[in-house]
Each structure stands twice: as C-alpha cells, then as structure tokens.
Protein backbone atom coordinates (compact mmCIF):
# COMPACT_ATOMS: atom_id res chain seq x y z
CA UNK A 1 74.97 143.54 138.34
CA UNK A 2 72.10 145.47 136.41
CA UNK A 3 69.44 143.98 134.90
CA UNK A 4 71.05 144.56 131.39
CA UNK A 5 74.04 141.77 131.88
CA UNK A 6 71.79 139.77 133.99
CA UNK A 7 69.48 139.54 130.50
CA UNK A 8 72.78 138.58 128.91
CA UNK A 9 73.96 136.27 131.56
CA UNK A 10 70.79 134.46 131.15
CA UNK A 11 70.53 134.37 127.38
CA UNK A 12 74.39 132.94 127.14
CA UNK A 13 73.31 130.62 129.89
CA UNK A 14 70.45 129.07 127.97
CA UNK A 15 70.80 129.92 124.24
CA UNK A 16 74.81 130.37 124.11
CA UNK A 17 76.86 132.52 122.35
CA UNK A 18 74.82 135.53 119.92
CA UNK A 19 76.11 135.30 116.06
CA UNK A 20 75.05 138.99 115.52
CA UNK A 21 73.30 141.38 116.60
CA UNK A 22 70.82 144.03 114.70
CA UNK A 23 70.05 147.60 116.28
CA UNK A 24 66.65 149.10 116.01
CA UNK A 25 65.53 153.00 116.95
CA UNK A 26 61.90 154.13 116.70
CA UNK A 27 61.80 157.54 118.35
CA UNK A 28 62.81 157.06 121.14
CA UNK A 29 62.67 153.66 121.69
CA UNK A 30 65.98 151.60 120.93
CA UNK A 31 65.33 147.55 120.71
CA UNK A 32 68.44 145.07 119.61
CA UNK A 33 67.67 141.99 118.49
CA UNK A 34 70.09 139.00 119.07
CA UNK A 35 70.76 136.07 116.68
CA UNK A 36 71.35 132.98 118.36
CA UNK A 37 71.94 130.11 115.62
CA UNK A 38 72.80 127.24 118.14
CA UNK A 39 69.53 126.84 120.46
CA UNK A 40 67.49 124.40 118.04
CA UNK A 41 68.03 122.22 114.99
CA UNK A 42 67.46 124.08 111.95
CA UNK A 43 66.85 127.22 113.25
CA UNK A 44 67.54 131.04 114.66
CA UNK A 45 66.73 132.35 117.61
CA UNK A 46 66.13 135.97 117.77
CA UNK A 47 66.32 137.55 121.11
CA UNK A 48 64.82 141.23 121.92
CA UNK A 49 67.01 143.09 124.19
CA UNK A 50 66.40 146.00 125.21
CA UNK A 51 62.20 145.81 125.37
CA UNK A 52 62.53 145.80 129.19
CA UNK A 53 63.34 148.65 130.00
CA UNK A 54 59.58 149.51 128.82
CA UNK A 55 57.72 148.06 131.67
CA UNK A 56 56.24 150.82 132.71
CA UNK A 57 54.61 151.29 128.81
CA UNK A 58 53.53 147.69 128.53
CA UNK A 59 53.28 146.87 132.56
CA UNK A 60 55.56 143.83 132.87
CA UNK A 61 59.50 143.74 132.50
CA UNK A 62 60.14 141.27 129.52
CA UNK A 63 62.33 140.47 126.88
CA UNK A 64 60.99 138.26 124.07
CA UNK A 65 62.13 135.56 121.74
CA UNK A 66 61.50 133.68 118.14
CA UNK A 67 62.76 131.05 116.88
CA UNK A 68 62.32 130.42 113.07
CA UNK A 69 63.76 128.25 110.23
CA UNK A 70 63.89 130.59 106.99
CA UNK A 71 63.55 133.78 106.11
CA UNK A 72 65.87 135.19 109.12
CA UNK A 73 66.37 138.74 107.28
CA UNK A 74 62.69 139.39 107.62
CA UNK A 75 61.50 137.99 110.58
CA UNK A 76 64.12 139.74 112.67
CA UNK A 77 62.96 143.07 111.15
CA UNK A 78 59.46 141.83 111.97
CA UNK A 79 59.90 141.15 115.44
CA UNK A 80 61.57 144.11 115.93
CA UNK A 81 59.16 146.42 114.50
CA UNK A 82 56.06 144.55 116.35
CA UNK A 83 58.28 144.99 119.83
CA UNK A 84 58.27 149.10 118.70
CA UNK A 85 54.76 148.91 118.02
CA UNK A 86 53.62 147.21 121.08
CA UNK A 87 55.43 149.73 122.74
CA UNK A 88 54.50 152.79 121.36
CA UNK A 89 51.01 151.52 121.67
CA UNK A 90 51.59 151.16 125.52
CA UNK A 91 49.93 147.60 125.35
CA UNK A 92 49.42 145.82 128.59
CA UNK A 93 52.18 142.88 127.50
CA UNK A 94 51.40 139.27 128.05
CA UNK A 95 50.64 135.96 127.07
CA UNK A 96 47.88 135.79 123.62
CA UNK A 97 48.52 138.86 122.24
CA UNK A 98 48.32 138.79 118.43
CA UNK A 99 49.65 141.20 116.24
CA UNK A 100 47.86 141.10 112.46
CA UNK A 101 49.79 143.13 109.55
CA UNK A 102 53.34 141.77 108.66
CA UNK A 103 53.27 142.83 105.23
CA UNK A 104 52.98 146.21 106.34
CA UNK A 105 56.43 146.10 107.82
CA UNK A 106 57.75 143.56 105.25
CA UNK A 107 55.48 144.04 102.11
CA UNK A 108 55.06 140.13 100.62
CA UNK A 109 55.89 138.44 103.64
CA UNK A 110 52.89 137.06 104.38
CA UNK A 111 52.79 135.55 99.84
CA UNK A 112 56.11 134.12 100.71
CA UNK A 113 55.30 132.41 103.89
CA UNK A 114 52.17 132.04 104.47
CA UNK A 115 52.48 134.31 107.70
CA UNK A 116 50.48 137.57 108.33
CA UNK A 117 51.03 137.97 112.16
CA UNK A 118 53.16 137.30 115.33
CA UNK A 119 51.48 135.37 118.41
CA UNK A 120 53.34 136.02 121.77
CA UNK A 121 53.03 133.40 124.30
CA UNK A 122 54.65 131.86 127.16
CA UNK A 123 58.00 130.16 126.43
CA UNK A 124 58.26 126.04 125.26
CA UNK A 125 60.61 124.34 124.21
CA UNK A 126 63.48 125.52 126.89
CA UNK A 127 63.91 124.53 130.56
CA UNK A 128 61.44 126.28 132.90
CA UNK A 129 64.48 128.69 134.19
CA UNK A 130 64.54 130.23 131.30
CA UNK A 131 60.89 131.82 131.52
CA UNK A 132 62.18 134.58 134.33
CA UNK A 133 65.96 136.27 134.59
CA UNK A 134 66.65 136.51 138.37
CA UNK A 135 62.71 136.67 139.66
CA UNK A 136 62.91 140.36 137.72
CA UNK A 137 62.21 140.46 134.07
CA UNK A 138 60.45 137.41 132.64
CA UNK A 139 60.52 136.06 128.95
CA UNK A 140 58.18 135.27 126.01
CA UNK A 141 58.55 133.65 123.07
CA UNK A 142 56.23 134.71 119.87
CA UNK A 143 55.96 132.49 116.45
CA UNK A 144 54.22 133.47 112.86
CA UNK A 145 50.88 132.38 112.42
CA UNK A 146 48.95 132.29 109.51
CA UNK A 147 45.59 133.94 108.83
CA UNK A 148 43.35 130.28 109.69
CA UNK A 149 45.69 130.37 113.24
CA UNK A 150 45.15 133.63 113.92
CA UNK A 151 41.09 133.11 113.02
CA UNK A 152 41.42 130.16 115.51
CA UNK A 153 42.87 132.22 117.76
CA UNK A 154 40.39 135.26 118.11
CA UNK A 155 37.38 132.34 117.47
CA UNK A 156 38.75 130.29 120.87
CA UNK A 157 41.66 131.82 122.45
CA UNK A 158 44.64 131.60 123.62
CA UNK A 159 44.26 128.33 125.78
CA UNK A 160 42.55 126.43 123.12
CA UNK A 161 44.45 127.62 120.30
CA UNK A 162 47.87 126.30 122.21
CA UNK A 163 46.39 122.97 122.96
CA UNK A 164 45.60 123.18 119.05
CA UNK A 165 49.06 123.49 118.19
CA UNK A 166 49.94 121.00 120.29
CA UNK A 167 47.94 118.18 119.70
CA UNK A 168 48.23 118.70 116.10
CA UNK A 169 51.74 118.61 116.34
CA UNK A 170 52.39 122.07 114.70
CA UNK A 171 56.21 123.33 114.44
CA UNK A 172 55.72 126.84 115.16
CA UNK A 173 59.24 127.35 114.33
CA UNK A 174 58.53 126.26 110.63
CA UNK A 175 58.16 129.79 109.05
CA UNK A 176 56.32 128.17 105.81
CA UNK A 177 54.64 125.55 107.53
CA UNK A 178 51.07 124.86 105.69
C-alpha cells in the first residue's frame, strides 16, 4: 500500500467519511483539500492531501489539517493557498510557523472574521495516533489567528503562545472568536 491510501486509511480511520473534496493546482504543485463534517461539534475539518509528496521542498512528509466553524468556502481556499505558498517557498515545515496575509488570498477575510493569518502546530484535540500515518508522514493541524495572537506569537513564541490558548480557554476552531 503507498503512502497515498495509507493517508486515506488514516484520515477515514480517525475523521470518517470526506463530504467533498476541492482540487487545487499552482504550477506544478497539485494540493486537494478534504471536507470532513463529522470529526467535531459544530464544525469542518479540512484535510490537505496531497502536501506530502513535498518533503523534500519543506523537509518533513506531512499532511495538514483545520478545523473551523464558519466561513468553510474561504478557509478551505485559504488553507490551500498557504499549503502552495509554503511550498513554493521551500519552507523548512514544522510546528510555529505563522503565515500573515489572508486577505491577500481572500480579500475581506480578515473584516469578516477577525482573522489575518494561519498558525500551524502540532495536532490537539484527536487521539495521539493520529499525529503520524504508519511512522512515515506525520500530521499538523493549523487554526486562524488574529492580529493580537499572532503579535503574541512573534512577542513569546510558539510554546508560550499555546499555553496561552490553553489556559485561556481559547476555541481555535471558532473562526470569529474575539
């Protein structure tokens, strides 16, 4: 079995069936992303697929996920466009990387939630097995933070601004949260 239907193994496994799926091409770089609508109350969790076979770009085989509660249009054509970018860029992939300018890929995004970037972190919120498919590609999760979290962020870093979120009991899931 590849690594492709192991990625899909794995995300049926943990986040059921996919609703839909979205195809994106930028050059040469083809990213799907996957809409799960069953993994958390409320919510849709978009899966990349497809971002792994880049690990020799960013150095790590990964796939990445997000889980939000409104405006699923745009933040699947966000997180698809960051994946390209981070990509393209040939960024060394990993936990605490922020990436500032959603409006330029979805002009007023950031006026209607509150949002101008994507954080990508280690995942929460799903059982520990989820975090690596078959000891070969392991998985992220990234959320929407505003421009105060993302100050916080490049202020303290990534270990502080987590335990933030934590302790403050932030639902990072909550598109529009204040």
């Amino acid at each position: 079995m590849g690594i492709d239907e192991k990625i899909l193994d794995h995300y049926t496994k943990y986040l059921g069936e996919f609703a839909g799926t979205e195809q994106y091409r930028f050059g040469n770089q083809i990213i799907q992303i996957l809409g799960f609508p069953n993994v958390f109350k409320d919510c849709l969790v978009f899966a990349t697929f497809g971002m792994s076979k880049f690990s020799e770009e960013i150095k790590r085989q990964c796939e990445v996920i997000l889980a939000v509660d409104d405006l699923y249009d745009e933040c699947s054509e966000i997180l698809a466009n960051t994946v390209c970018y981070i990509l393209s860029e040939k960024m060394e992939f990993g936990r605490g990387i922020l990436i500032e300018g959603v409006d330029n890929i979805v002009p007023g995004f950031s006026e209607s939630s509150g949002k101008c970037a994507l954080y990508f972190t280690d995942v929460s919120g799903l059982p520990e097995e989820f975090s690596v498919v078959d000891e070969e590609c392991e998985m992220y999760m990234c959320f929407f933070v505003s421009k105060e979290e993302a100050e916080f962020f490049k202020k303290h870093g990534s270990d502080e601004f987590e335990t933030y979120l934590e302790e403050n009991g932030i639902d990072v899931a909550a598109v529009k949260r204040k």
